[in-house]
Protein backbone atom coordinates (compact mmCIF):
# COMPACT_ATOMS: atom_id res chain seq x y z
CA UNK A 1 -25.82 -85.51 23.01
CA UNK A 2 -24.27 -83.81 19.63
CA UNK A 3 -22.16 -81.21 21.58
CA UNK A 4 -19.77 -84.24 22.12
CA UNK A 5 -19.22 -84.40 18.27
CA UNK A 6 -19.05 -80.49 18.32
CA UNK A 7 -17.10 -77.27 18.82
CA UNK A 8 -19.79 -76.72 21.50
CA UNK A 9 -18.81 -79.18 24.20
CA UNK A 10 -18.68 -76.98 27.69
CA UNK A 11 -16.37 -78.81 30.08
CA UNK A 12 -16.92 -78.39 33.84
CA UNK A 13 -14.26 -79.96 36.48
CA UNK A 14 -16.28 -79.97 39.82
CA UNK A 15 -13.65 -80.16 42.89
CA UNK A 16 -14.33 -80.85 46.37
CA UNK A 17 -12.09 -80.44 48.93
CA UNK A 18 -11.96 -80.52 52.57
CA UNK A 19 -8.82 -78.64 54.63
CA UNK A 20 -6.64 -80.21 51.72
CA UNK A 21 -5.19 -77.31 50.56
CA UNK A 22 -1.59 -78.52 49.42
CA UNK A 23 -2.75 -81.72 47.14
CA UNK A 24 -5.22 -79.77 45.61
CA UNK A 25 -2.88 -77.03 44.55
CA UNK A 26 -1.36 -80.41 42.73
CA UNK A 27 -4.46 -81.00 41.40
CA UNK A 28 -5.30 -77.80 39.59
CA UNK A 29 -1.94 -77.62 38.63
CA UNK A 30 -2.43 -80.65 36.72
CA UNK A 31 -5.52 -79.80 34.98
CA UNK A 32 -3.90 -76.16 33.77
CA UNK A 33 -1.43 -78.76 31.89
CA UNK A 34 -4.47 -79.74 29.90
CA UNK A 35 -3.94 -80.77 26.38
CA UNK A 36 -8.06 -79.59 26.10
CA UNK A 37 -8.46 -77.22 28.60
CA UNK A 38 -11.94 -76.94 30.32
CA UNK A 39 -14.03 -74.21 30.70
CA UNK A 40 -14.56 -73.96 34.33
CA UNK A 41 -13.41 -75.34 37.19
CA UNK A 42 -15.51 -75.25 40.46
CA UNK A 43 -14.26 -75.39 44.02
CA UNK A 44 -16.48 -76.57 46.47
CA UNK A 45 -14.92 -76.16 49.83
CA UNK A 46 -16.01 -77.50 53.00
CA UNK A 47 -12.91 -76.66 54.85
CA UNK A 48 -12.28 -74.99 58.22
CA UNK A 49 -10.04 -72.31 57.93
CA UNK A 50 -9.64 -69.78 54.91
CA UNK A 51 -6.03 -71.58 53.52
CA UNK A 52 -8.02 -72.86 50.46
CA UNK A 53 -10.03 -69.78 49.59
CA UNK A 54 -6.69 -68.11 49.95
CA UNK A 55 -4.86 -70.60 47.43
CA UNK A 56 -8.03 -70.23 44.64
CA UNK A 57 -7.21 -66.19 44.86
CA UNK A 58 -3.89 -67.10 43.92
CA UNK A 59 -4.60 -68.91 40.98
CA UNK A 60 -7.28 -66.82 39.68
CA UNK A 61 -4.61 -64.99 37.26
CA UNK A 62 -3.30 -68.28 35.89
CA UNK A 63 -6.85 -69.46 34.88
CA UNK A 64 -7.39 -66.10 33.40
CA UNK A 65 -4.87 -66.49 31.49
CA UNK A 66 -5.52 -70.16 30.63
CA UNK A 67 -9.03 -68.50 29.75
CA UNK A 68 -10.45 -70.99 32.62
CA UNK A 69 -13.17 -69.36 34.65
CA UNK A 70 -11.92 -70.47 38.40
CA UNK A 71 -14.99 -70.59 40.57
CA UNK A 72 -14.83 -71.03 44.25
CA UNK A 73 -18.12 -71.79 46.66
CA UNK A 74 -17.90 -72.75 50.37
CA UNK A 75 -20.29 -74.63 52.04
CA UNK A 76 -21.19 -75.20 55.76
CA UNK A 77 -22.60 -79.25 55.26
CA UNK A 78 -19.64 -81.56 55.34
CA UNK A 79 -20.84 -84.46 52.71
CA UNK A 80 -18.62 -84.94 49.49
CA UNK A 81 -21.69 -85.96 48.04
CA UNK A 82 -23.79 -82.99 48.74
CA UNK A 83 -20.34 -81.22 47.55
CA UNK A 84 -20.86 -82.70 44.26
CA UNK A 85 -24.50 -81.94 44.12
CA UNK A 86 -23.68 -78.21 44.37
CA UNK A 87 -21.11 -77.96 41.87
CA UNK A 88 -23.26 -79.79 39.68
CA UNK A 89 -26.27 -77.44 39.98
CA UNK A 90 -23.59 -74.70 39.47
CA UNK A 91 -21.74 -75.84 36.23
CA UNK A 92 -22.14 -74.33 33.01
CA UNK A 93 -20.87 -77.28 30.90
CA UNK A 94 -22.99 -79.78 29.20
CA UNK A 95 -19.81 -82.22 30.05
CA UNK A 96 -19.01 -81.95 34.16
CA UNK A 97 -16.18 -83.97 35.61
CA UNK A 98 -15.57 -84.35 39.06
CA UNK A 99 -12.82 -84.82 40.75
CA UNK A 100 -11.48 -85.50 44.15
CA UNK A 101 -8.65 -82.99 45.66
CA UNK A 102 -5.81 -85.46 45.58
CA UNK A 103 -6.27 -86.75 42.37
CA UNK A 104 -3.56 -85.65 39.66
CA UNK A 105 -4.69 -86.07 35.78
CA UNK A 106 -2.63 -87.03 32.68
CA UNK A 107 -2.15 -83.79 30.88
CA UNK A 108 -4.15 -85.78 28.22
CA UNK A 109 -7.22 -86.95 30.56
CA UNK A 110 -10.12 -84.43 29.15
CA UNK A 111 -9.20 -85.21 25.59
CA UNK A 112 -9.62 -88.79 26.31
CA UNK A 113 -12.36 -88.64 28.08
CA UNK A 114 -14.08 -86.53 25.51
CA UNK A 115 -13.14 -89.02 22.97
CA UNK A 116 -14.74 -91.60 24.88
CA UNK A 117 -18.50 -90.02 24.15
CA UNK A 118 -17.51 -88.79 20.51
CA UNK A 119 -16.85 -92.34 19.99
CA UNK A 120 -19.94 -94.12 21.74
CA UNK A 121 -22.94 -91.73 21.50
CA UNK A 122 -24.95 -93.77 24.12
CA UNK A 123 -22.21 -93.02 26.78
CA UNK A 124 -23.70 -91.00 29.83
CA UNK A 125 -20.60 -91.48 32.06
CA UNK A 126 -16.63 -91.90 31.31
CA UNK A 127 -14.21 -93.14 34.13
CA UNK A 128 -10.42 -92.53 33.59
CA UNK A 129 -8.07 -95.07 34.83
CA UNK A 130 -7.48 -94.61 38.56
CA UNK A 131 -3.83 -95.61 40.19
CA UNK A 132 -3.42 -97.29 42.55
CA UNK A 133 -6.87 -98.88 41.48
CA UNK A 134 -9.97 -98.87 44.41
CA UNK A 135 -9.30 -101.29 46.73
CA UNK A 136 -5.36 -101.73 45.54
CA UNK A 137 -3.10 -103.56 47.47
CA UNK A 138 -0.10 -104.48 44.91
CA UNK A 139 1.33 -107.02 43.23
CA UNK A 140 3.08 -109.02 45.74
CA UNK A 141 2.28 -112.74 45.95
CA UNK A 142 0.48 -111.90 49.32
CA UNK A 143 -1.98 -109.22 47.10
CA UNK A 144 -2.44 -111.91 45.20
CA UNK A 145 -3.46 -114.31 46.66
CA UNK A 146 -5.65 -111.94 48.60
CA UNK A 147 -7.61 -111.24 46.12
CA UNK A 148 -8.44 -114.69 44.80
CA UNK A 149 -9.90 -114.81 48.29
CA UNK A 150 -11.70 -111.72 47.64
CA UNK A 151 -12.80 -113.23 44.98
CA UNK A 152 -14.25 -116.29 46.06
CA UNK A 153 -16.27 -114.62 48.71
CA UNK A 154 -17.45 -112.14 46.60
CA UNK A 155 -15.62 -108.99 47.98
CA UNK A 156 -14.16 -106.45 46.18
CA UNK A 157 -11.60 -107.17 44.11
CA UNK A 158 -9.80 -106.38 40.84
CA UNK A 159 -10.73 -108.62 37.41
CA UNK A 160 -8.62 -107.95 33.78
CA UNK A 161 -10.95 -105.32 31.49
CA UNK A 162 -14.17 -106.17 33.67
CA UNK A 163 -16.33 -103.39 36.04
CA UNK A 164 -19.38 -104.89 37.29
CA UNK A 165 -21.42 -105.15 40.80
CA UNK A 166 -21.02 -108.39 42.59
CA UNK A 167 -24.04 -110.57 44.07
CA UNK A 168 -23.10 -109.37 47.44
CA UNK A 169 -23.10 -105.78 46.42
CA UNK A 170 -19.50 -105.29 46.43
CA UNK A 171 -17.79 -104.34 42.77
CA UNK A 172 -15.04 -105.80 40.71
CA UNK A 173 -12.45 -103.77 39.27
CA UNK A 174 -10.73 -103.62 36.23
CA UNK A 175 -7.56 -104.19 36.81
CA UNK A 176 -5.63 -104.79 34.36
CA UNK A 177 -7.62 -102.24 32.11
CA UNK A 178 -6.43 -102.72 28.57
CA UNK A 179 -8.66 -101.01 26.57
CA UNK A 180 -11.58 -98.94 26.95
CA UNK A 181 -14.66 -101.12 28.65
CA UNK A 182 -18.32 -100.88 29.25
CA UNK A 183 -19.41 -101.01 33.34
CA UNK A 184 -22.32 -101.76 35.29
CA UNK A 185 -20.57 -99.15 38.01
CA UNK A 186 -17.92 -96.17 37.83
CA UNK A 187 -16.54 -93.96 40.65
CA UNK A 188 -17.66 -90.45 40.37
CA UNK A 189 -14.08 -89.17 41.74
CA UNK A 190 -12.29 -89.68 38.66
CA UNK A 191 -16.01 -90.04 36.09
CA UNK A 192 -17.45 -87.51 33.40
CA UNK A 193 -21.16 -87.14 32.80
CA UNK A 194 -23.37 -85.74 30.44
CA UNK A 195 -24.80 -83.11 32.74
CA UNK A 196 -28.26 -83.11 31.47
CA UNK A 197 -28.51 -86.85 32.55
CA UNK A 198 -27.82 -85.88 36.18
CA UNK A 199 -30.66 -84.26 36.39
CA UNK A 200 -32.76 -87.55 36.55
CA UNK A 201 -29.95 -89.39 38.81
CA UNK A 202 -27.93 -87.40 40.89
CA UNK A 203 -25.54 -88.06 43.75
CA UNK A 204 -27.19 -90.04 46.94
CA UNK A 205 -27.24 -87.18 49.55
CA UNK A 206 -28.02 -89.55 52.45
CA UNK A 207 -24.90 -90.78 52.28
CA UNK A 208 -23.12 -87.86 54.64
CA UNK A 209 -19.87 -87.18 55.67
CA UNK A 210 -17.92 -89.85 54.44
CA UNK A 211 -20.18 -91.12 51.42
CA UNK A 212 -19.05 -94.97 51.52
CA UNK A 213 -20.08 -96.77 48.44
CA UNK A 214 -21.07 -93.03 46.53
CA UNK A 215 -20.57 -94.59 43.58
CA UNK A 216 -23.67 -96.66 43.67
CA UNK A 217 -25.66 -93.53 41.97
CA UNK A 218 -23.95 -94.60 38.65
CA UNK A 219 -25.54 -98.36 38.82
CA UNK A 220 -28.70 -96.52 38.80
CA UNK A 221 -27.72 -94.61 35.94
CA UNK A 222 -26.99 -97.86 34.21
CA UNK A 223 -30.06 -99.65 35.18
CA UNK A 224 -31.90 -96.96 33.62
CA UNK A 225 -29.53 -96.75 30.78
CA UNK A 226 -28.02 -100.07 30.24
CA UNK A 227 -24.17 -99.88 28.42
CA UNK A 228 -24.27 -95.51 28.97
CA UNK A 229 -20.81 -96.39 30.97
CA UNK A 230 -17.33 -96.58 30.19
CA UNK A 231 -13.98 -97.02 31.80
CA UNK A 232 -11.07 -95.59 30.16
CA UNK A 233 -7.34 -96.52 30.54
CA UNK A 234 -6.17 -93.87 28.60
CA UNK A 235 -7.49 -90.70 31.06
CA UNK A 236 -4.68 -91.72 33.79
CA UNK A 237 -4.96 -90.31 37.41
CA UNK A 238 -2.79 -90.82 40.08
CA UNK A 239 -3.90 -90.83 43.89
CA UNK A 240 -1.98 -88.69 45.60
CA UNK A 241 -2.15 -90.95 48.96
CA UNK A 242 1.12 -89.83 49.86
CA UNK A 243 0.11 -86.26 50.24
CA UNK A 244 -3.25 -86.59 51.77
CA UNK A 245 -4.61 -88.31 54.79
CA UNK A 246 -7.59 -89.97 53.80
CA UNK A 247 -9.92 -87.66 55.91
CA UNK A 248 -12.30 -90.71 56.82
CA UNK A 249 -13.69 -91.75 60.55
CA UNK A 250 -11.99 -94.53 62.14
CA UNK A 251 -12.92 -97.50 64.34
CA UNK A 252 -16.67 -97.98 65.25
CA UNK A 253 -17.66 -95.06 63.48
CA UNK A 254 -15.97 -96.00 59.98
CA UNK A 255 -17.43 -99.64 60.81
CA UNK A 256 -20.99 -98.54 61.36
CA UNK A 257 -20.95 -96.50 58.39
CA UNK A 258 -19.68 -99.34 56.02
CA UNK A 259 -22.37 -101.65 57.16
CA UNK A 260 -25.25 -99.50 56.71
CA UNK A 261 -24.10 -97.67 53.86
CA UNK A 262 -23.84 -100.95 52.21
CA UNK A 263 -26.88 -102.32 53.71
CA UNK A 264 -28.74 -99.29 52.28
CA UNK A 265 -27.49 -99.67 48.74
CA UNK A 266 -28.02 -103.12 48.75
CA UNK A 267 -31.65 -103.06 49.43
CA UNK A 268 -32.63 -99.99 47.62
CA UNK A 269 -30.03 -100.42 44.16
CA UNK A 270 -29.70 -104.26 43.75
CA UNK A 271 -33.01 -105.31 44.62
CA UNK A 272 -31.99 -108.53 46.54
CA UNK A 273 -33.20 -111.79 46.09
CA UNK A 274 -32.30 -114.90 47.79
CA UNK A 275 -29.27 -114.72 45.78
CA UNK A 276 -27.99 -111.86 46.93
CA UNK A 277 -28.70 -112.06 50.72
CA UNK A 278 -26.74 -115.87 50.68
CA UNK A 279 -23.94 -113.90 49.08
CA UNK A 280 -24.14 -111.01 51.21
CA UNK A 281 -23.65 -113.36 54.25
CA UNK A 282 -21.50 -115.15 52.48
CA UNK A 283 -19.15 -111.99 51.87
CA UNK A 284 -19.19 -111.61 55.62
CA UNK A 285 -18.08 -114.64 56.20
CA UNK A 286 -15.34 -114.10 53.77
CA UNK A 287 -14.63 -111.15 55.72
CA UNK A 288 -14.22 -112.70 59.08
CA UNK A 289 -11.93 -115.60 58.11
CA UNK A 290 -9.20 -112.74 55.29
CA UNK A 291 -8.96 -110.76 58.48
CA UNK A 292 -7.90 -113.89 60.81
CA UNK A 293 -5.35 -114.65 58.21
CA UNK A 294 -4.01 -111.52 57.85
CA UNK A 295 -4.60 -109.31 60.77
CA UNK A 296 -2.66 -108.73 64.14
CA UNK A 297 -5.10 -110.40 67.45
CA UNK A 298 -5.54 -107.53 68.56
CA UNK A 299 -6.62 -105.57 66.03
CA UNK A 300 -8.62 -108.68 64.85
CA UNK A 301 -10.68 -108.59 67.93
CA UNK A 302 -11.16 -104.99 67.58
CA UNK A 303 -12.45 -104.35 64.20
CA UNK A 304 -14.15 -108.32 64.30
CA UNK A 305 -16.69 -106.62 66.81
CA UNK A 306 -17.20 -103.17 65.18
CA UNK A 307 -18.08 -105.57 62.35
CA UNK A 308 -20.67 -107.57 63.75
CA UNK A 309 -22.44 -105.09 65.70
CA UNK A 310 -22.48 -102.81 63.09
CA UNK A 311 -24.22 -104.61 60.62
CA UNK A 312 -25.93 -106.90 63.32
CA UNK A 313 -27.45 -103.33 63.78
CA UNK A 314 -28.30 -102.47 60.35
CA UNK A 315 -29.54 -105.91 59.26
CA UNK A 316 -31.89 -105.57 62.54
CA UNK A 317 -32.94 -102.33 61.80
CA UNK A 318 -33.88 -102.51 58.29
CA UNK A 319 -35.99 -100.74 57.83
CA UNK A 320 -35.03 -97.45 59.19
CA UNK A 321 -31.62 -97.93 56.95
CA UNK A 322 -33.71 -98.84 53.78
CA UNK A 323 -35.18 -94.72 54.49
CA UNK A 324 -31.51 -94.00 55.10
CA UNK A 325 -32.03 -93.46 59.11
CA UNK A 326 -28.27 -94.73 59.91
CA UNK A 327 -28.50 -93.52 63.62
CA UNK A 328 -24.63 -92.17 62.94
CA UNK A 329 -22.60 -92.40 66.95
């Protein structure tokens, strides 16, 4: 797209947020500290009470000044991904980037990103450089070793200046990210697109509520447009954890979920062979025997039977979770 080599690039930050009205204050706050400002920012809120709509009236005179057109939108549906989809259709900007309400950019993150597709004019999708990574669990000797067992059973783990989906479905992370990367896969929380591109592939809306694995849209984006994506590591974000409660389901609802949210990706994105269903299995396995190493007995017992019958349920049923009929309790 030449707009990216332009004075004509429109910028778009799509924001939803969910009765987090404190981090995302932090949020906004950090993307008025621009270096490149953008030129709209859309909130999509999903929330309960009015404390957010109240907190976007507050800043509307600091955007205005900024010359940032602050847009706010509620919606009634409770899906981050049907969140996303809305801002989207919304946005002005030939260049949206979402963003998740407890994430706080470098004051430099749209410039990089932005230099990202000036410099690679097949890119469709930018990630910044997310910490603490996906999935991160430190650098202890523990961590580790953890994730050279994650690793050999094919979960999700972190790899030096590699992004890629795994034979089991999971993804590998690039951690430590050096320099700037092509992926197979990029979270949309802290990812730029070429809005125009979206149109073709947008964000799976049958993944509700809490939209496990979202960021399998983006492998179809690169299956249809192999090397369009690119991680960063010089757009930083930081993950406000601290300040926000992650805002998922717990127990057997989080569990069921996982398994058929993965279960659907995996037969409708990766297009499994026999490959793919021995490492599947294999990942489960892998599963099983981290979390008898390193959970309590208790809680071992507890989540080791969500797990099963959760995806003893979707690998029964599959059919009805390859047309995304999950059957949510």
């Amino acid at each position: 797209m030449n707009e990216t080599e332009t004075n004509e690039v429109i910028i778009s930050f799509v924001i939803p947020t969910l009765n987090r009205p404190n981090p995302l204050e932090k949020a906004l706050q950090s993307i008025f500290r621009q270096t490149k400002l953008p030129d709209e920012i859309i909130i999509v809120d999903q929330s309960d009470d009015s404390k957010t709509q109240n907190l976007i009236k507050k800043k509307l005179q600091i955007s205005l000044k900024k010359g940032i057109s602050l847009r706010y939108m509620w919606e009634e549906i409770k899906s981050i991904n049907h969140a996303r989809n809305l801002g989207l259709h919304a946005a002005t900007g030939n260049i949206v980037l979402f963003l998740d309400d407890d994430m706080i950019v470098d004051e430099h993150y749209v410039s990089e990103i932005l230099k990202v597709f000036r410099n690679n004019p097949s890119a469709i999708g930018v990630q910044g450089c997310l910490f603490p990574p996906p999935y991160w669990q430190g650098l202890s000797t523990k961590a580790i070793l953890l994730n050279y067992l994650h690793r050999i059973f094919l979960l999700t783990h972190w790899e030096r200046n590699k992004q890629r989906v795994l034979l089991s479905g999971d993804i590998a992370v690039a951690y430590p990210l050096t320099r700037t990367i092509k992926a197979t896969i990029i979270y949309p929380c802290v990812s730029a697109f070429k809005r125009e591109m979206l149109k073709e592939t947008q964000l799976d809306e049958n993944l509700k509520g809490y939209s496990w694995q979202e960021e399998y849209f983006t492998l179809k984006l690169s299956q249809s447009y192999p090397h369009s994506l690119f991680v960063t590591p010089f757009a930083r974000v930081v993950h406000d954890r601290v300040l926000s409660p992650a805002g998922r389901p717990a127990g057997k609802q989080l569990a069921h979920i996982i398994a058929a949210y993965e279960v659907y990706n995996f037969v409708n994105c990766l297009g499994p062979s026999l490959k793919n269903w021995i490492a599947l299995f294999w990942k489960l396995l892998g599963r099983i025997i981290i979390g008898a190493l390193d959970l309590p007995q208790k809680e071992l017992r507890t989540r080791l039977l969500y797990t099963l019958q959760s995806y003893s349920w979707a690998l029964g049923n599959l059919g009805e979770v390859r047309n995304a009929r999950f059957n949510h309790r």
